[in-house]
C-alpha atoms as a PDB file:
ATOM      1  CA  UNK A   1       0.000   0.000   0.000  1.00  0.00           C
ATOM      2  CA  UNK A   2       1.514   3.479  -0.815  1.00  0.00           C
ATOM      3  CA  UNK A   3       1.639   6.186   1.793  1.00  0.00           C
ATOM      4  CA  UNK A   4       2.096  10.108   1.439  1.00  0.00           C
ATOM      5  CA  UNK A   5       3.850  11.373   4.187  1.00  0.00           C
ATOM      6  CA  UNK A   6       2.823  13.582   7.028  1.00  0.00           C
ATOM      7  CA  UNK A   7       5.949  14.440   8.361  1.00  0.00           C
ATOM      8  CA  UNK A   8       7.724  17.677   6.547  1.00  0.00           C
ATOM      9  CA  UNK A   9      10.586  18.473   8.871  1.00  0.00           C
ATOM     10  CA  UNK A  10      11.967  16.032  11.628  1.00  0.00           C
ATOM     11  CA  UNK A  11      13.371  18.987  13.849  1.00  0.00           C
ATOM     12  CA  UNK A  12       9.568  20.422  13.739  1.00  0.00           C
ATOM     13  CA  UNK A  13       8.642  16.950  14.602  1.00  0.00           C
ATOM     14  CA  UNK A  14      10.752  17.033  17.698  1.00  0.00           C
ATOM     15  CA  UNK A  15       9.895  20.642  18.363  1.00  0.00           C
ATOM     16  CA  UNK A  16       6.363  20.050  18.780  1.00  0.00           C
ATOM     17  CA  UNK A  17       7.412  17.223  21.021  1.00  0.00           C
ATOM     18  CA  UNK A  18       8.950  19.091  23.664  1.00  0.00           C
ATOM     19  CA  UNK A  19       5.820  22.159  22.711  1.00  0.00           C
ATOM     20  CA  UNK A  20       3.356  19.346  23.743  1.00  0.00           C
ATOM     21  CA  UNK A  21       5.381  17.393  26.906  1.00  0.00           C
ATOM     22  CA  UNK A  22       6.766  20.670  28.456  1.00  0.00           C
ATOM     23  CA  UNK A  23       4.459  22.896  27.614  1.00  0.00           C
ATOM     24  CA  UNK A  24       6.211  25.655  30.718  1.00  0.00           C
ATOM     25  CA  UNK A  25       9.613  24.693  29.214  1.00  0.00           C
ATOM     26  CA  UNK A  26       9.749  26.122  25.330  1.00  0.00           C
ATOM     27  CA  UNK A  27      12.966  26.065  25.407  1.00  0.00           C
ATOM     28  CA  UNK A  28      13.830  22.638  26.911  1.00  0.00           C
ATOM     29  CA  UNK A  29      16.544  21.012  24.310  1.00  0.00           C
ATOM     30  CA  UNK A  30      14.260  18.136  22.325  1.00  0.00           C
ATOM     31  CA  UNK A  31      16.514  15.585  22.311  1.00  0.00           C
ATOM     32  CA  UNK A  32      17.732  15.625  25.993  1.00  0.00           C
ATOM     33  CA  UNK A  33      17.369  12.286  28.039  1.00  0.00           C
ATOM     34  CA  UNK A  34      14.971  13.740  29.855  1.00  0.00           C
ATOM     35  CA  UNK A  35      12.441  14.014  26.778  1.00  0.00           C
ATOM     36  CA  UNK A  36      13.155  10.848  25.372  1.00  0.00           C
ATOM     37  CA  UNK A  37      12.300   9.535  28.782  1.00  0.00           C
ATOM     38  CA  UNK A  38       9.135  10.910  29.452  1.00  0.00           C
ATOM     39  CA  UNK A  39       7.907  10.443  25.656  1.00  0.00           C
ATOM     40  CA  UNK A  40       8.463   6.853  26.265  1.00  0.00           C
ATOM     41  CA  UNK A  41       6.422   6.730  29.414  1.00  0.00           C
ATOM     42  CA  UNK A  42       3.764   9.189  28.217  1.00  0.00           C
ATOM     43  CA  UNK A  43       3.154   9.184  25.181  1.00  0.00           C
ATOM     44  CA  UNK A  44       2.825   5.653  23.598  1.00  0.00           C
ATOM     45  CA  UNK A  45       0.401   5.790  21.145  1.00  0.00           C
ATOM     46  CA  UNK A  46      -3.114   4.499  22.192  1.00  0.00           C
ATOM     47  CA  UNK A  47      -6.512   4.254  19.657  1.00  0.00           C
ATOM     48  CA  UNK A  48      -9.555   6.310  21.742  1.00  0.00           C
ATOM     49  CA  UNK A  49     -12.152   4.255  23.286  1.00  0.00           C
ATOM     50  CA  UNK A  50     -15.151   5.093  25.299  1.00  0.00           C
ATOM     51  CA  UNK A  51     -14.169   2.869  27.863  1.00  0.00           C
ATOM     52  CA  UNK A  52     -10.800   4.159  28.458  1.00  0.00           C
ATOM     53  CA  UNK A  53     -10.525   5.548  31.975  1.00  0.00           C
ATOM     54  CA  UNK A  54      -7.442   7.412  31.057  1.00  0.00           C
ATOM     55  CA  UNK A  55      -5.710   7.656  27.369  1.00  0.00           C
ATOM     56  CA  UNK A  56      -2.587   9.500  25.980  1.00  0.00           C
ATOM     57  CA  UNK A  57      -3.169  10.210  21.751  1.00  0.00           C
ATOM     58  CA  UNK A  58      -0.931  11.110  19.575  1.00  0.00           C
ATOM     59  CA  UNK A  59      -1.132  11.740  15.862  1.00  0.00           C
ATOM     60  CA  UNK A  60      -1.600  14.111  12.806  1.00  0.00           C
ATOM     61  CA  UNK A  61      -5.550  15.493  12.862  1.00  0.00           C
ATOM     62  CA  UNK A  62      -6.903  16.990   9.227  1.00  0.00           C
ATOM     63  CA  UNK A  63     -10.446  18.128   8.607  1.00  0.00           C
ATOM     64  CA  UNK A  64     -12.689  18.854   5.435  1.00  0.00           C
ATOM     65  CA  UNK A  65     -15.593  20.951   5.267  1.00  0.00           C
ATOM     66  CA  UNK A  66     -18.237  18.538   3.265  1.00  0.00           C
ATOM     67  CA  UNK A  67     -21.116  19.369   1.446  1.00  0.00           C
ATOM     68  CA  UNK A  68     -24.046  16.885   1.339  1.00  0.00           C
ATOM     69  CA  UNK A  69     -23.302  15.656  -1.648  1.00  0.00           C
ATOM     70  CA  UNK A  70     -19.704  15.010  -0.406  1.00  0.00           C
ATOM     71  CA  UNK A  71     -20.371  13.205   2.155  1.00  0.00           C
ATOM     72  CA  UNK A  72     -22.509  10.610   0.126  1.00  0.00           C
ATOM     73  CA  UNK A  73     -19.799  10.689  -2.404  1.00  0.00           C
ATOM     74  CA  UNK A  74     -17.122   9.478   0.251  1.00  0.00           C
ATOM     75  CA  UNK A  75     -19.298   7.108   2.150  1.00  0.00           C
ATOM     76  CA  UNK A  76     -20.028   5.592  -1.441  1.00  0.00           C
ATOM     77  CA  UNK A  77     -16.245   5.329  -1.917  1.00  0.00           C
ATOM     78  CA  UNK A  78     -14.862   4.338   1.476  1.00  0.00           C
ATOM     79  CA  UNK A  79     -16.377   0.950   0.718  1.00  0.00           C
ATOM     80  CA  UNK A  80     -13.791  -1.781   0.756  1.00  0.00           C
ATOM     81  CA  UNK A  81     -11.260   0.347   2.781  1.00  0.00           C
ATOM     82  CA  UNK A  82     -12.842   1.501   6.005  1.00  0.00           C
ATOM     83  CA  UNK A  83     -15.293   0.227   8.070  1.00  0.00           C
ATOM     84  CA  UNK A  84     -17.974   1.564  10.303  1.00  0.00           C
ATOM     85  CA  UNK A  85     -16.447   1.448  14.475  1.00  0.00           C
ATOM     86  CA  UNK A  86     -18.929  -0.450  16.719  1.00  0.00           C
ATOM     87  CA  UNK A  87     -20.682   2.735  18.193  1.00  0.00           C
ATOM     88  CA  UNK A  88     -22.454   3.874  15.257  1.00  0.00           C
ATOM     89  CA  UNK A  89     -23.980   7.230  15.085  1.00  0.00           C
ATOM     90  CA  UNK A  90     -22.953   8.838  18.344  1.00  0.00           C
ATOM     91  CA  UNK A  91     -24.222  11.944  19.711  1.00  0.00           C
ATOM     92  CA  UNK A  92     -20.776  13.988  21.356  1.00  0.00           C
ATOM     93  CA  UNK A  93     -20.943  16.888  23.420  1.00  0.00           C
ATOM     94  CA  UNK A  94     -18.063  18.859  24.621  1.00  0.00           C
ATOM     95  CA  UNK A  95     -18.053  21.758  26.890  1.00  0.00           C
ATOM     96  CA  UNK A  96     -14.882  23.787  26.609  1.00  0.00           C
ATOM     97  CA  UNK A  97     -13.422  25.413  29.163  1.00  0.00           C
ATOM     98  CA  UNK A  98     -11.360  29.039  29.189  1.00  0.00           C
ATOM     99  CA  UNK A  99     -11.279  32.192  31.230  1.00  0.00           C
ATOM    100  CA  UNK A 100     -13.667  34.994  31.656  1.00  0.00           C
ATOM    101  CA  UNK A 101     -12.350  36.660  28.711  1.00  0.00           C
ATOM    102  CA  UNK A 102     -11.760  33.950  26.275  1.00  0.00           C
ATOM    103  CA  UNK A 103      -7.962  33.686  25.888  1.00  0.00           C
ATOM    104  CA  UNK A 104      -7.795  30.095  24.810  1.00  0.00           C
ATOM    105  CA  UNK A 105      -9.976  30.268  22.101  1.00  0.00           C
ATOM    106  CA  UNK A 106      -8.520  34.226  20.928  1.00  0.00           C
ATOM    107  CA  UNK A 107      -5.810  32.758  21.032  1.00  0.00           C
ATOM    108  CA  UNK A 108      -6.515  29.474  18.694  1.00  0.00           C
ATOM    109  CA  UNK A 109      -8.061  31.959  16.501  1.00  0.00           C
ATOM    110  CA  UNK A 110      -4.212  33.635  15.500  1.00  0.00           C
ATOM    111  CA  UNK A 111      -3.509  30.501  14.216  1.00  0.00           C
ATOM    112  CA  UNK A 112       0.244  30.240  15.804  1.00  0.00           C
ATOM    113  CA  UNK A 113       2.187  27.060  15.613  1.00  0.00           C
ATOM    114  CA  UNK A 114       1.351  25.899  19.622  1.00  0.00           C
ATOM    115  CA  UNK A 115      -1.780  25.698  20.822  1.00  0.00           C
ATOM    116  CA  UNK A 116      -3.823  23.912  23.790  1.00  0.00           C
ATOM    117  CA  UNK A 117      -7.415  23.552  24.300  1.00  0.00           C
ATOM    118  CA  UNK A 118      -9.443  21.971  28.086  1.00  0.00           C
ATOM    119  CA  UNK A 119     -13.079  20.021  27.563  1.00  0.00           C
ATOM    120  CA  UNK A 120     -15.272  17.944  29.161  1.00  0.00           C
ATOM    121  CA  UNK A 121     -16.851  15.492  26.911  1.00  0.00           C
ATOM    122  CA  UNK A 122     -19.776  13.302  27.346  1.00  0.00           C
ATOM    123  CA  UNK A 123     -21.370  10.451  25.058  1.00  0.00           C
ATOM    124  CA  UNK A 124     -25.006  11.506  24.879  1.00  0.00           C
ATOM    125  CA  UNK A 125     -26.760  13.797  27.768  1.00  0.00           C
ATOM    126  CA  UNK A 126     -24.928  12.901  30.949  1.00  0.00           C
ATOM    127  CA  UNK A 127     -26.108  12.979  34.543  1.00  0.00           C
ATOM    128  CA  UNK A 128     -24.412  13.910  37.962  1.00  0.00           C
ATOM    129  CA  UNK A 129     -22.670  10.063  37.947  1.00  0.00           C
ATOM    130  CA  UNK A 130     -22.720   8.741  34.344  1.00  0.00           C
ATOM    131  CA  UNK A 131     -18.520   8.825  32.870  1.00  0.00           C
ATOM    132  CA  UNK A 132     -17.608  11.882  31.601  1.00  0.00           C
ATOM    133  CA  UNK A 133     -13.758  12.351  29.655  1.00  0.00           C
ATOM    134  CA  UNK A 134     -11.814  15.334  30.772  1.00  0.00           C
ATOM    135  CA  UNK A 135      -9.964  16.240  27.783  1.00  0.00           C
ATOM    136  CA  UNK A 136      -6.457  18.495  27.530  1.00  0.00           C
ATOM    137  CA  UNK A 137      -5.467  18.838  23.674  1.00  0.00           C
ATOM    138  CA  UNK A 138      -2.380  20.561  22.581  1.00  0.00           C
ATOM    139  CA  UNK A 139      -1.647  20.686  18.701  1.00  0.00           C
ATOM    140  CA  UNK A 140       1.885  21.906  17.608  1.00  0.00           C
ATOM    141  CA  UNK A 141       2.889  21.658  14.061  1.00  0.00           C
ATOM    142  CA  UNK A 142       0.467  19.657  13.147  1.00  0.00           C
ATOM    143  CA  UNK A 143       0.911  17.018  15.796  1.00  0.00           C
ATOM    144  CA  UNK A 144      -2.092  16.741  18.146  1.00  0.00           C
ATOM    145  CA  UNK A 145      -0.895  15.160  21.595  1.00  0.00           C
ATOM    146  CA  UNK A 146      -4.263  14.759  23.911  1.00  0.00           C
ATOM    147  CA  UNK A 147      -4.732  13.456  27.553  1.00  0.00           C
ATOM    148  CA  UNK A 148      -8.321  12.390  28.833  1.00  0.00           C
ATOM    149  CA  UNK A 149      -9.141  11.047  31.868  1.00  0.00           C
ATOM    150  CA  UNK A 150     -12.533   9.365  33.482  1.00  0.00           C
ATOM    151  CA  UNK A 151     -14.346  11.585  35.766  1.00  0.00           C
ATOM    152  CA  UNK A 152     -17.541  12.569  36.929  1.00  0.00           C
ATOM    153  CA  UNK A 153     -19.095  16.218  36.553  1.00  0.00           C
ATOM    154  CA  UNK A 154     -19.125  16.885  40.244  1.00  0.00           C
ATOM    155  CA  UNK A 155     -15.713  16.117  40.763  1.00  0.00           C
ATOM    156  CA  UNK A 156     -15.166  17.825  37.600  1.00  0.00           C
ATOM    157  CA  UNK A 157     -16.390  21.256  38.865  1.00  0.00           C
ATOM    158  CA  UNK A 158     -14.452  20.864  42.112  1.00  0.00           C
ATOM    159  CA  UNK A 159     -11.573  21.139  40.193  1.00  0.00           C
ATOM    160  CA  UNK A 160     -12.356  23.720  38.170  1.00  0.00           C
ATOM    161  CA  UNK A 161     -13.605  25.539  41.355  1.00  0.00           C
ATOM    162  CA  UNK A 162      -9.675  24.942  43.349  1.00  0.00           C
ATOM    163  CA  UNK A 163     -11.349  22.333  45.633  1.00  0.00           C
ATOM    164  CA  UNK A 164      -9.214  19.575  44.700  1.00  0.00           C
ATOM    165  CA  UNK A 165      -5.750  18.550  43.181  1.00  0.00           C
ATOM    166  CA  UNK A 166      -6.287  15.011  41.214  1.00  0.00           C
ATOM    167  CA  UNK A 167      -8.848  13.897  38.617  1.00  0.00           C
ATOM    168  CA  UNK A 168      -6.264  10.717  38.231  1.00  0.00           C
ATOM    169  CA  UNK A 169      -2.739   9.606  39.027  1.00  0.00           C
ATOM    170  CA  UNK A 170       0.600  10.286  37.532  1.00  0.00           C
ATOM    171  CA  UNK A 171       1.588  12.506  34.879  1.00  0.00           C
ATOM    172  CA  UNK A 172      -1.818  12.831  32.820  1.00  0.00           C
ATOM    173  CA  UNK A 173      -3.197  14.489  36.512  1.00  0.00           C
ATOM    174  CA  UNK A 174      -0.413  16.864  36.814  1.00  0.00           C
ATOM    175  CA  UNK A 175      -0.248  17.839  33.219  1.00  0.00           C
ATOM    176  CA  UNK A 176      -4.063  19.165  33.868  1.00  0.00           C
ATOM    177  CA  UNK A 177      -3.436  20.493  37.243  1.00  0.00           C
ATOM    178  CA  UNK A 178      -0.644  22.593  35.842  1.00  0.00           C
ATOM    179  CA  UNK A 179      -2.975  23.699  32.860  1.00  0.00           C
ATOM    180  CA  UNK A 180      -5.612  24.991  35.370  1.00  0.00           C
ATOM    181  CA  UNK A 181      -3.536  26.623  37.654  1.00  0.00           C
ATOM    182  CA  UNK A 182      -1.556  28.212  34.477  1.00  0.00           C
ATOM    183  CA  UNK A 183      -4.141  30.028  33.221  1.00  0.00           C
ATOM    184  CA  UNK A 184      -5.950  30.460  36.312  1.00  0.00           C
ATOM    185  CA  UNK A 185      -9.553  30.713  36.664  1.00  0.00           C
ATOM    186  CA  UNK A 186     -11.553  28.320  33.759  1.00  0.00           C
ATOM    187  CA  UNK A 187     -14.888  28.422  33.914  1.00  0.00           C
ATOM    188  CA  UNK A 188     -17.828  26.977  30.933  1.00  0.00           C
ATOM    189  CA  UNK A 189     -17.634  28.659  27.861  1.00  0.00           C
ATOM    190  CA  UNK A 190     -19.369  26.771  25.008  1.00  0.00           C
ATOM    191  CA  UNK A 191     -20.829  23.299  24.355  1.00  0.00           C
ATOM    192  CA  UNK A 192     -20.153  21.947  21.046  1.00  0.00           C
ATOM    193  CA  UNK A 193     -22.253  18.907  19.848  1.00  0.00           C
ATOM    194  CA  UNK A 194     -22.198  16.841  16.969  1.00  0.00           C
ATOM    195  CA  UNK A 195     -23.773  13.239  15.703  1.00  0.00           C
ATOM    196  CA  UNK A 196     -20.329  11.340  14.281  1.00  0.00           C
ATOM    197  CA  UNK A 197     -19.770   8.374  12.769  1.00  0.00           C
ATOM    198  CA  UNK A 198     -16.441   7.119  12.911  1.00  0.00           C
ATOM    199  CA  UNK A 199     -14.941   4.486  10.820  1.00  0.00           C
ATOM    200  CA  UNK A 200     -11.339   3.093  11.203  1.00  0.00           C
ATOM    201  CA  UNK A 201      -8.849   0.943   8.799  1.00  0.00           C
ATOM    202  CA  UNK A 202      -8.850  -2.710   9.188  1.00  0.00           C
ATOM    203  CA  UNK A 203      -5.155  -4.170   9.967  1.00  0.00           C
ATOM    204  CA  UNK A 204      -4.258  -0.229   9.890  1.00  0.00           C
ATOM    205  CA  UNK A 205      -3.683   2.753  12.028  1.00  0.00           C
ATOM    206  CA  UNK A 206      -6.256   5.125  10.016  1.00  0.00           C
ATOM    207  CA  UNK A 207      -9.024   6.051  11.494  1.00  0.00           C
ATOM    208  CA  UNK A 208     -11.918   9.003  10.639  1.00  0.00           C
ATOM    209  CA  UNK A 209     -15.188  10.253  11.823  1.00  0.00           C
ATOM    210  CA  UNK A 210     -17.838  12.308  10.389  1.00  0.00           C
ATOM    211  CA  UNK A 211     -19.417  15.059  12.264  1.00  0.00           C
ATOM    212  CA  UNK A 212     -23.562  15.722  11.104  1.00  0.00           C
ATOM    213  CA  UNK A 213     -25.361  18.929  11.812  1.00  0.00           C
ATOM    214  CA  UNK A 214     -22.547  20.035  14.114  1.00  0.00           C
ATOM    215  CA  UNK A 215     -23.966  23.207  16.977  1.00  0.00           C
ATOM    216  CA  UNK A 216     -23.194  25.306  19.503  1.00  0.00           C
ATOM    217  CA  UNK A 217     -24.394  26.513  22.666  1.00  0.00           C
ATOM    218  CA  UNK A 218     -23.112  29.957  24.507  1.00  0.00           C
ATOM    219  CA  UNK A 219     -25.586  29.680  27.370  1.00  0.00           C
ATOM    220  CA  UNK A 220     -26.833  26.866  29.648  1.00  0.00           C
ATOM    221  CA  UNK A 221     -23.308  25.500  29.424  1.00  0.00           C
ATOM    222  CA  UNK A 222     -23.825  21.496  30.925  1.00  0.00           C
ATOM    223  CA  UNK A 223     -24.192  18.418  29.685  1.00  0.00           C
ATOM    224  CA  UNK A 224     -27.266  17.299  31.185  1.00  0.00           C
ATOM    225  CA  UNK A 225     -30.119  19.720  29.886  1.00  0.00           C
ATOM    226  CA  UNK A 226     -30.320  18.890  26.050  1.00  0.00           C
ATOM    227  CA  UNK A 227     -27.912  18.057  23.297  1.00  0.00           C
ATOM    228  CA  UNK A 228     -30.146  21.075  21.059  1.00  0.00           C
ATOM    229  CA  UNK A 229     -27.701  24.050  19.905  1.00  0.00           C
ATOM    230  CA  UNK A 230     -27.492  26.557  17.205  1.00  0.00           C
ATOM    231  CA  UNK A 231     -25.771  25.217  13.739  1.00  0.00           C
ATOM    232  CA  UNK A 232     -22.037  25.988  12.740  1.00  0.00           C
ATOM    233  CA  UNK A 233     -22.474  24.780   9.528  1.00  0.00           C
ATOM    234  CA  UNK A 234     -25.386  25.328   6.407  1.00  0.00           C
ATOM    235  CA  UNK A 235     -28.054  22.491   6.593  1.00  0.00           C
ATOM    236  CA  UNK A 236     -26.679  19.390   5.165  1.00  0.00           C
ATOM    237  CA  UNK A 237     -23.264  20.341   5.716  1.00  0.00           C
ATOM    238  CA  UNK A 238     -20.599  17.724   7.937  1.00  0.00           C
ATOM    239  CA  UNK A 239     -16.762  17.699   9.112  1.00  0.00           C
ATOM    240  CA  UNK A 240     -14.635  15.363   8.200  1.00  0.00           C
ATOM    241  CA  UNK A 241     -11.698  14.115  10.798  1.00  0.00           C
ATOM    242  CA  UNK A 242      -8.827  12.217   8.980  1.00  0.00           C
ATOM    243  CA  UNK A 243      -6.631  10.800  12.270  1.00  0.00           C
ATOM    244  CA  UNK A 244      -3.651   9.180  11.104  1.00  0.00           C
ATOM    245  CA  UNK A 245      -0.064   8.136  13.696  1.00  0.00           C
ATOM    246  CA  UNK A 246       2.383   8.906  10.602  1.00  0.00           C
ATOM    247  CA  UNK A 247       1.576   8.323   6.800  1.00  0.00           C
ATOM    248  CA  UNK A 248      -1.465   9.228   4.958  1.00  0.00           C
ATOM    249  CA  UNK A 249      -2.498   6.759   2.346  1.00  0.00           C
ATOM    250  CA  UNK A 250      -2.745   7.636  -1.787  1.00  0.00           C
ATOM    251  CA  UNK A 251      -5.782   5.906  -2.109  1.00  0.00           C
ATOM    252  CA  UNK A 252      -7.090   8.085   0.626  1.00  0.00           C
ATOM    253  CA  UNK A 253      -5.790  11.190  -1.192  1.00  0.00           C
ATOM    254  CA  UNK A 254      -6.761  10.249  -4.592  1.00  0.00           C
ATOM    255  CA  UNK A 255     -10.549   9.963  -3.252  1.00  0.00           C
ATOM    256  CA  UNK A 256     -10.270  13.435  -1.925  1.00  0.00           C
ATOM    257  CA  UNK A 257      -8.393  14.825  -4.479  1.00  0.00           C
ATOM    258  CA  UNK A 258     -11.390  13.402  -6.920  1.00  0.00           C
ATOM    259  CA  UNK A 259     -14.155  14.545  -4.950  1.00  0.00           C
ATOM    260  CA  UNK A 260     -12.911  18.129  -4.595  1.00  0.00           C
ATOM    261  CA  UNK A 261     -12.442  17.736  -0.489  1.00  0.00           C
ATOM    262  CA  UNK A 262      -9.972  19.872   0.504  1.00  0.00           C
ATOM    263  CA  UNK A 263      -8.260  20.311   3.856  1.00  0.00           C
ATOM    264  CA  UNK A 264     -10.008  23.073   6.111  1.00  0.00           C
ATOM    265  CA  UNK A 265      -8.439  25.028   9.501  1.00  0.00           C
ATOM    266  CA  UNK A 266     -11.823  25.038  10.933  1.00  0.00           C
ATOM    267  CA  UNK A 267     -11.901  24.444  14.863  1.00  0.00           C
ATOM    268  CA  UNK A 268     -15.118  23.819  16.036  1.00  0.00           C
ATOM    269  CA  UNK A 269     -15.073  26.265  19.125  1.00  0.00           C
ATOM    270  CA  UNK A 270     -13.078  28.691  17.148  1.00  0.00           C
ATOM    271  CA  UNK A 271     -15.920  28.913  14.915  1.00  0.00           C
ATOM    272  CA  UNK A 272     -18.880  29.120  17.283  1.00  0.00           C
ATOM    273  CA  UNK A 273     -16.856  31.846  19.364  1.00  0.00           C
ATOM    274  CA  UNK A 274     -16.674  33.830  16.112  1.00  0.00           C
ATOM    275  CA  UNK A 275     -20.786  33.578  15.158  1.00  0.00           C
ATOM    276  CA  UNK A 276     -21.494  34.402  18.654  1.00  0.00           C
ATOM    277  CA  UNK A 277     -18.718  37.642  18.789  1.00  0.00           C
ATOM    278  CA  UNK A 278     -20.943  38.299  14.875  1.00  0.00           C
ATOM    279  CA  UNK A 279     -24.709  38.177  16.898  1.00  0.00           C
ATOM    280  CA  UNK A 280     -23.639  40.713  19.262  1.00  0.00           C
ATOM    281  CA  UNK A 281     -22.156  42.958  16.901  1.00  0.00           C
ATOM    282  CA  UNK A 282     -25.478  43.173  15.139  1.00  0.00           C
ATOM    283  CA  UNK A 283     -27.442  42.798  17.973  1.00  0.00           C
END
């Protein structure tokens, strides 16, 4: 099977390492000991599942902007190289986190090569005691390094609120203790929710989901009330999420290529922060 690579620059590659592992060290050189010996602890690669009370990613994220008659076109022509995962059509919330004045998100917006991002996701509406996945997501130079551990929403808001120290053990906890005490106070600032589809490679690393009628709420910020929101996208419209750990495959690109599905920047908060900062200007 031919591959097109993802990787354009090895010392980027190592870069974003030490961006994502030491994230208060910039400047920390990327291939001391000391990095090569917590990437080997930290971040083995690991494939996301529901059931996973904590998980360390790593890999190269793209997304597409498809239209409705994309997204038939690629389902039409995945067949024979991906298959459907064994959740189906999932409903996904996430409620981001950031600080009173939105600095995270501002901040994502400038496009720079480092960035980090803190959510809470739940499968479906959750309740008080149902699993919910505390996510921390850094992306630098393309690499996407994310930590997510099992929690509950009570215990979720204590730590949000300074009334506790450890949502799990070992490095994942204090990589997200650091985070919150970094920037300081976090509080709610939009749900995102989505109905994906995810579909991964057989024998193969690939894996990609499809995000219908993705939407956005600004206000009654929990994941308990509804999973109703405001659109991001025109009716009919998905994302496509292409997760691969190194090379992406020509067969892959050829069906993209062919179908006029070209790579997109969109982030899914950044996009909903900028509709809502559009409403109050013409409100």
């Amino acid at each position: 099977m031919k591959y097109i690579s993802t990787v354009s620059n090895s010392g980027k590659r190592e870069e974003a390492k030490t961006l994502a592992l030491y994230p208060n060290s910039r400047f920390r050189t990327a291939g001391s000991s000391a990095l090569k010996t917590e990437e080997k602890a930290q971040t083995e690669t690991t494939i996301q599942r529901v059931s996973d009370p904590i998980v360390v990613m790593k890999r190269y994220e793209m997304k597409y902007i498809l239209s409705l008659e994309q997204v038939q076109y690629l389902k039409d022509r995945l067949r024979g190289h991906m298959e459907v995962d064994e959740y189906g059509l999932t409903t996904i919330a996430s409620l981001y986190y950031d600080t009173p004045d939105y600095r995270l998100v501002r901040a994502s917006l400038e496009k720079p090569e480092f960035k980090e991002k803190i959510r809470l996701r739940s499968y479906g509406s959750a309740s008080a005691f149902s699993p919910v996945y505390l996510e921390l997501k850094r992306k630098a130079y393309g690499i996407v390094y994310k930590r997510r551990v099992q929690s509950t929403i009570p215990k979720v808001a204590r730590f949000f609120a300074g009334e506790g120290e450890s949502l799990s053990r070992g490095q994942i906890n204090k990589e997200i203790t650091y985070f919150r005490n970094f920037y300081g106070e976090l509080v709610p600032a939009c749900l995102i929710i989505y109905d994906r589809v995810a579909y991964f490679e057989p024998g193969g690393d690939l894996r990609m989901t499809i995000d219908y009628n993705p939407r956005y709420r600004m206000e009654d910020l929990n994941l308990t009330t509804s999973m109703d929101g405001t659109s991001l996208l025109p009716e009919g419209y998905a994302i496509l999420e292409v997760k691969v750990q190194d090379a992406f495959p020509l067969w892959l690109s050829e069906i993209l290529t062919t179908g006029k599905i070209y790579k997109s920047s969109l982030s899914k908060y950044g996009e909903a922060y900028k509709q809502q900062i559009l409403k109050v200007k013409k409100g």
